[in-house]
C-alpha atoms as a PDB file:
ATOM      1  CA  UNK A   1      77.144  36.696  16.697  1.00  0.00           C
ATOM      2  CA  UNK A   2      77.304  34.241  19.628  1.00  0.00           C
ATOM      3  CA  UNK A   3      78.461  30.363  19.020  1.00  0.00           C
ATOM      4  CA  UNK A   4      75.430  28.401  18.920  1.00  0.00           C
ATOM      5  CA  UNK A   5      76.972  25.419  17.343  1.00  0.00           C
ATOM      6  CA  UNK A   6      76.285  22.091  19.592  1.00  0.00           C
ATOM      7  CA  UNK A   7      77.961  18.971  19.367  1.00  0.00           C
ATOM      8  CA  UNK A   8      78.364  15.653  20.545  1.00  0.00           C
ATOM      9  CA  UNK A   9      81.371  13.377  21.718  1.00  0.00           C
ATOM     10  CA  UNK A  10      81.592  10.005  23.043  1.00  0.00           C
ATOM     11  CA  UNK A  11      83.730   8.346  25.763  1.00  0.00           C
ATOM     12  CA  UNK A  12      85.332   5.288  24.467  1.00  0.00           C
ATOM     13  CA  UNK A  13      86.772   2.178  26.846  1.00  0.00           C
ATOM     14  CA  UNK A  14      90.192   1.405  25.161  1.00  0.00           C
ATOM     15  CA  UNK A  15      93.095  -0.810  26.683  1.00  0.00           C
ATOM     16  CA  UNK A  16      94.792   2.382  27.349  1.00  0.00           C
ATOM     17  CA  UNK A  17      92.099   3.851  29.153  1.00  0.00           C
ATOM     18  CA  UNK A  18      89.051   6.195  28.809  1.00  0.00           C
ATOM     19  CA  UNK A  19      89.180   8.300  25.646  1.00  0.00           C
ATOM     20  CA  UNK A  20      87.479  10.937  23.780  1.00  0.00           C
ATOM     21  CA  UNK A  21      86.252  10.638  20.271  1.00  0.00           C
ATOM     22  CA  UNK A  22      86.183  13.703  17.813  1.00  0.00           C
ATOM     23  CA  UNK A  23      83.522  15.937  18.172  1.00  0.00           C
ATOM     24  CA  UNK A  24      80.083  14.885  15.913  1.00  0.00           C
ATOM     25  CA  UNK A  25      77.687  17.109  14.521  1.00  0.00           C
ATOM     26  CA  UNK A  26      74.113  16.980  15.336  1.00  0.00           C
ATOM     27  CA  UNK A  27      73.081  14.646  12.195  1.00  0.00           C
ATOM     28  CA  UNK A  28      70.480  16.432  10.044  1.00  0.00           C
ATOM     29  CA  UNK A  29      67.282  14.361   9.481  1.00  0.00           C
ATOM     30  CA  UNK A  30      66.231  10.785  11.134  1.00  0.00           C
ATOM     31  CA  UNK A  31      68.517   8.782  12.505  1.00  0.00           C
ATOM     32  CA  UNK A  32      68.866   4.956  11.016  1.00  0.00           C
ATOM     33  CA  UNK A  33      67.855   1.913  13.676  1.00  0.00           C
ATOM     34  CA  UNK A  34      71.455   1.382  13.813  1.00  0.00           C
ATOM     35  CA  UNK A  35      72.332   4.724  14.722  1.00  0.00           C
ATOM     36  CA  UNK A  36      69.465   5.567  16.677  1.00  0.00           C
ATOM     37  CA  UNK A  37      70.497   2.883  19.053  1.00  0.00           C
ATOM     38  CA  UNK A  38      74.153   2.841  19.816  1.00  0.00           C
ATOM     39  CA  UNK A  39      74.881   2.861  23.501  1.00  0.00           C
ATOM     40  CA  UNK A  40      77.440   4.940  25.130  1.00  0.00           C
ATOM     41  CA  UNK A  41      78.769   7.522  27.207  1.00  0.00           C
ATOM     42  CA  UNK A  42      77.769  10.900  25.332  1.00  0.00           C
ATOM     43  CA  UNK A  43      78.100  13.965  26.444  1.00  0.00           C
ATOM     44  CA  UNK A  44      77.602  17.546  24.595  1.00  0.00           C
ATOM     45  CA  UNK A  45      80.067  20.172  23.391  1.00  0.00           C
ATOM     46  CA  UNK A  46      79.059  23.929  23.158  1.00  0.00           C
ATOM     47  CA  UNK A  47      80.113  27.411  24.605  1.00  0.00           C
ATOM     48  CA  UNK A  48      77.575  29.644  26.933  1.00  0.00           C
ATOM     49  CA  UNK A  49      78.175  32.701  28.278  1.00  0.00           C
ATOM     50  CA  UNK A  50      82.316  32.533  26.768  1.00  0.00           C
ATOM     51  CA  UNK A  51      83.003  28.916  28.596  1.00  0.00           C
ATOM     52  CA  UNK A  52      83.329  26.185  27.171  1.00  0.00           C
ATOM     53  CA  UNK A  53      81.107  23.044  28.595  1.00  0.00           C
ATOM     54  CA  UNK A  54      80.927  19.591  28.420  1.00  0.00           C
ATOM     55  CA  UNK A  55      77.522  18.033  30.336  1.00  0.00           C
ATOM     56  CA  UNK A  56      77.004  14.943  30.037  1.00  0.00           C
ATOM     57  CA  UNK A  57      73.626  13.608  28.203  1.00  0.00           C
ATOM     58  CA  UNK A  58      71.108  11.671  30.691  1.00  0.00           C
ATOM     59  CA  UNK A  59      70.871   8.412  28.873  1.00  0.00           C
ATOM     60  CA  UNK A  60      72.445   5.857  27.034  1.00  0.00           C
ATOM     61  CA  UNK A  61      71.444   6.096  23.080  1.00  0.00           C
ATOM     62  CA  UNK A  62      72.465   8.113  20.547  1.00  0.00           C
ATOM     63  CA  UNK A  63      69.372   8.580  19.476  1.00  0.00           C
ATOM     64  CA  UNK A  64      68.795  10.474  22.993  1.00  0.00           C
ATOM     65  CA  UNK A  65      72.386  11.964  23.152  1.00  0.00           C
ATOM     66  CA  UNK A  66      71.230  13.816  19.495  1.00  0.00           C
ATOM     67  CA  UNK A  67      67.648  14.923  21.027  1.00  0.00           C
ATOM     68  CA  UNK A  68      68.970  16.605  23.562  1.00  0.00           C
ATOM     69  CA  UNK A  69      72.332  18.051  21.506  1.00  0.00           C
ATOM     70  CA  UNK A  70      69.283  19.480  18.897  1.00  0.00           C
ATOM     71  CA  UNK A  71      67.199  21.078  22.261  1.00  0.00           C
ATOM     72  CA  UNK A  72      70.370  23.034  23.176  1.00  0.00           C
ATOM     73  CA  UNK A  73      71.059  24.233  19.935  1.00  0.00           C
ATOM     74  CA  UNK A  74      67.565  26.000  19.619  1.00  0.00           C
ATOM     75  CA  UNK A  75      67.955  27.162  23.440  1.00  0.00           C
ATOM     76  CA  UNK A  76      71.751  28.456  22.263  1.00  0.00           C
ATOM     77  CA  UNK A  77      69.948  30.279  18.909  1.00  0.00           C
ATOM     78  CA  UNK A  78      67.004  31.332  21.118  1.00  0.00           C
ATOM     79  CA  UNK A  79      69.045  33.029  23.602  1.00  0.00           C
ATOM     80  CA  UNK A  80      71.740  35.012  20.894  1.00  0.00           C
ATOM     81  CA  UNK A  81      68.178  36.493  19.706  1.00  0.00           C
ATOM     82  CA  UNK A  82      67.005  37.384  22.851  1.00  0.00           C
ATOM     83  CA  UNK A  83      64.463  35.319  23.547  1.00  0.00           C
ATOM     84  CA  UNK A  84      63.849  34.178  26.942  1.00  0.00           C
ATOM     85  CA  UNK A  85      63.675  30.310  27.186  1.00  0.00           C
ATOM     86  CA  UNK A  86      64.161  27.639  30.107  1.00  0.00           C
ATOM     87  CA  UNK A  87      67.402  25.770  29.587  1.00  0.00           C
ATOM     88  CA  UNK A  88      66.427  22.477  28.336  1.00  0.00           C
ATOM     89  CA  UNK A  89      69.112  20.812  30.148  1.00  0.00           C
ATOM     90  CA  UNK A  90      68.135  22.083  33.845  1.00  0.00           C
ATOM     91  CA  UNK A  91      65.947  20.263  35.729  1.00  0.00           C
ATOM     92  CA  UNK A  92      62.430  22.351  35.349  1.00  0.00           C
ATOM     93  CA  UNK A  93      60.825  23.619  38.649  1.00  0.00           C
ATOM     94  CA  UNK A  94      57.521  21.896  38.490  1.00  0.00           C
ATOM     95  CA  UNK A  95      53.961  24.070  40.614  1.00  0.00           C
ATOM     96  CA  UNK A  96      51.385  22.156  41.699  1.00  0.00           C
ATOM     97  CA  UNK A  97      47.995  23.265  41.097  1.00  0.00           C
ATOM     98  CA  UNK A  98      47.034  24.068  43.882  1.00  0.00           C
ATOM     99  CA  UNK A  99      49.918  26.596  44.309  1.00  0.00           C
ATOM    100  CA  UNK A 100      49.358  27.973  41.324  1.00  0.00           C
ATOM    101  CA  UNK A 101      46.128  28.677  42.031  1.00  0.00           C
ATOM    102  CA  UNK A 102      46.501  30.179  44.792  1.00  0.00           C
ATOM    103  CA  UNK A 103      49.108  32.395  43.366  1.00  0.00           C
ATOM    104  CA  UNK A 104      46.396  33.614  40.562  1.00  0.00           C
ATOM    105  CA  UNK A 105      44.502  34.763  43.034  1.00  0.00           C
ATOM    106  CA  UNK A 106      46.380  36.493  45.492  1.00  0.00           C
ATOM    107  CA  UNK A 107      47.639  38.672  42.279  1.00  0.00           C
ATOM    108  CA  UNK A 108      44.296  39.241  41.066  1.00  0.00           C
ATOM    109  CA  UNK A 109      42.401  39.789  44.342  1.00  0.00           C
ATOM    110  CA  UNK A 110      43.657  43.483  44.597  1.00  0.00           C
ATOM    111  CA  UNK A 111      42.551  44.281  40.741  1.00  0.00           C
ATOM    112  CA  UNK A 112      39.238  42.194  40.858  1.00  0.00           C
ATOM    113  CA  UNK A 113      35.464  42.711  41.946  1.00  0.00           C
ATOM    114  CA  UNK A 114      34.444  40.417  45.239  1.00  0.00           C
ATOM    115  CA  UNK A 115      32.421  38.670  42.984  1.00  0.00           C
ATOM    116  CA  UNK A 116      34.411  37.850  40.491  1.00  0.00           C
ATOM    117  CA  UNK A 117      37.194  36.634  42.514  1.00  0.00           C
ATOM    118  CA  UNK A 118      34.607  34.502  44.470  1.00  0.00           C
ATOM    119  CA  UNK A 119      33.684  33.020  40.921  1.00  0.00           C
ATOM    120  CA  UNK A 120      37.439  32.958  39.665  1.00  0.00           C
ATOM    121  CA  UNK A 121      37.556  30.749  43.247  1.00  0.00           C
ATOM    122  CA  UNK A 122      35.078  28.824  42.880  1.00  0.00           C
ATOM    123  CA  UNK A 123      35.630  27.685  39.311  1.00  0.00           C
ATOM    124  CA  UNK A 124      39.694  26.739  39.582  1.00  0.00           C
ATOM    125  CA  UNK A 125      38.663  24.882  42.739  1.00  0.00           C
ATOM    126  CA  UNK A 126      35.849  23.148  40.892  1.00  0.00           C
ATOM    127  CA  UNK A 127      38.763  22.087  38.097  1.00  0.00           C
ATOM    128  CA  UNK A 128      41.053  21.696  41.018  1.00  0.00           C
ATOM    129  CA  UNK A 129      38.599  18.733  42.368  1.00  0.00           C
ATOM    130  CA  UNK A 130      38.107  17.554  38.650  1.00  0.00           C
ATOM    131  CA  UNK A 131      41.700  16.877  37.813  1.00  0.00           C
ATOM    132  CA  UNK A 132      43.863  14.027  39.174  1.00  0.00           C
ATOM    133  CA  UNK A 133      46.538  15.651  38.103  1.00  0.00           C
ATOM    134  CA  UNK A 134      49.102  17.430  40.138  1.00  0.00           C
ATOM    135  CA  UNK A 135      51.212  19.414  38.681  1.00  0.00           C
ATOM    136  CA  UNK A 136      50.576  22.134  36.061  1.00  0.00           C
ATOM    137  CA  UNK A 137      52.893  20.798  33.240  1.00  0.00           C
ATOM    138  CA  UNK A 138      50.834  17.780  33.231  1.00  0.00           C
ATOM    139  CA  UNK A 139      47.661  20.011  31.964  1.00  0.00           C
ATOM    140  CA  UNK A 140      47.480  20.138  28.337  1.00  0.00           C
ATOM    141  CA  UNK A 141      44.390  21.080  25.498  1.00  0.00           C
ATOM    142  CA  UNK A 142      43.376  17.700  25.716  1.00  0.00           C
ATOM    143  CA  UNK A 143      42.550  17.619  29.178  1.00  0.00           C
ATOM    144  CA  UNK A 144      41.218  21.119  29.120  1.00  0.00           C
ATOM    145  CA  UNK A 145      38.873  19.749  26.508  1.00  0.00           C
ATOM    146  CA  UNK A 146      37.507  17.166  28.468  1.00  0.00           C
ATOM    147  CA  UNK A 147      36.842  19.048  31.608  1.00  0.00           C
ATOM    148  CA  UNK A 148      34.956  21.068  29.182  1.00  0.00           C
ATOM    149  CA  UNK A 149      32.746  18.679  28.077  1.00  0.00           C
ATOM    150  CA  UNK A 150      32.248  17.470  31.665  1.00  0.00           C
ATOM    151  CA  UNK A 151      30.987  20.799  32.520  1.00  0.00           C
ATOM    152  CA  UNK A 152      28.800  21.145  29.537  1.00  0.00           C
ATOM    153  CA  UNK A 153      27.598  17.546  30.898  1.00  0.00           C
ATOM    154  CA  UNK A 154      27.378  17.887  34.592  1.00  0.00           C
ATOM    155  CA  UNK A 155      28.617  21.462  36.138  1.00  0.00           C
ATOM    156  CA  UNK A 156      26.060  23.722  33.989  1.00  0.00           C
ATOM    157  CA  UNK A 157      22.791  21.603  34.077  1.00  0.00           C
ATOM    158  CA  UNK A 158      20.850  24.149  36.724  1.00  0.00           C
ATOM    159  CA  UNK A 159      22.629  27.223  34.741  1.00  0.00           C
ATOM    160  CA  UNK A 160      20.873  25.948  31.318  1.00  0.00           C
ATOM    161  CA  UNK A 161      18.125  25.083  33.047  1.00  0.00           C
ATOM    162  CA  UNK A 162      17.365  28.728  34.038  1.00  0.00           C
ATOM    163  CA  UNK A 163      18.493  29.668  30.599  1.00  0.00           C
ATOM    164  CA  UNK A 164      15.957  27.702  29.067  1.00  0.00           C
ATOM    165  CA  UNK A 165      13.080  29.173  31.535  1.00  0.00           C
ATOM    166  CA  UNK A 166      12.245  26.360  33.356  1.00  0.00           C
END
């Protein structure tokens, strides 16, 4: 089984110099005030792929220093099981919508009917207009909720209309 233990040390300002503390496991449950708080230099201890490494955490808290140490733990477990997960410490390659979009259809225009591409089109650019968000990541159930509900307000109203008969 591969090492999937993650832990944390500190760099500590002494009159001799810079030094390392002992390595400290994640803590198990919440974190006091106290705890949550302390500033310093953290950085993370684990083993991928048979190296050893030694990042160092982006912030100042150990509060943030034990978020991150407990997000590479579950992407070290994740990936001795074989499941496929981004890295949580990489920086995450962010699409725009509008790429993304376009992307959808260029891989379904070759499987797809004219017309329901043109209405695949039509509706992501109608959502595409909606939004004022940019990138993908940013969408979540929420939002898709609301542009719901502005569509059952304002983008059906001829379509239930004929529905109705009138």
């Amino acid at each position: 089984m591969a090492n999937t233990t993650v832990s944390i040390r500190e760099r500590i300002k002494t009159d001799a110099g810079w030094r390392w503390s002992k390595r400290i496991p994640i803590p198990e449950g919440k974190l006091n005030i106290a705890e949550a708080q302390r500033k310093g230099k953290f950085h993370l201890v684990y083993t991928e792929r048979g190296r050893k490494r030694e990042p160092k955490v982006k912030g100042r808290t150990f509060e943030v220093a034990v978020l991150t140490a407990r997000a590479k733990q579950r992407h070290l477990e994740d990936a001795a099981d074989s499941f496929k997960r981004p890295d949580p410490l990489q920086p995450i390659e962010r699409h725009t919508i509008a790429d993304a979009i376009e992307r959808f259809l260029q891989r379904v225009e070759v499987s797809q009917d004219p017309d329901t591409l043109k209405a695949y089109r039509q509706s992501l650019r109608q959502f595409e207009r909606w939004t004022d968000r940019k990138f993908v990541d940013e969408i979540d159930h929420d939002h898709l909720m609301a542009y719901r509900n502005w569509l059952l307000k304002n983008g059906n109203e001829k379509k239930k209309r004929k529905d109705k008969g009138q």
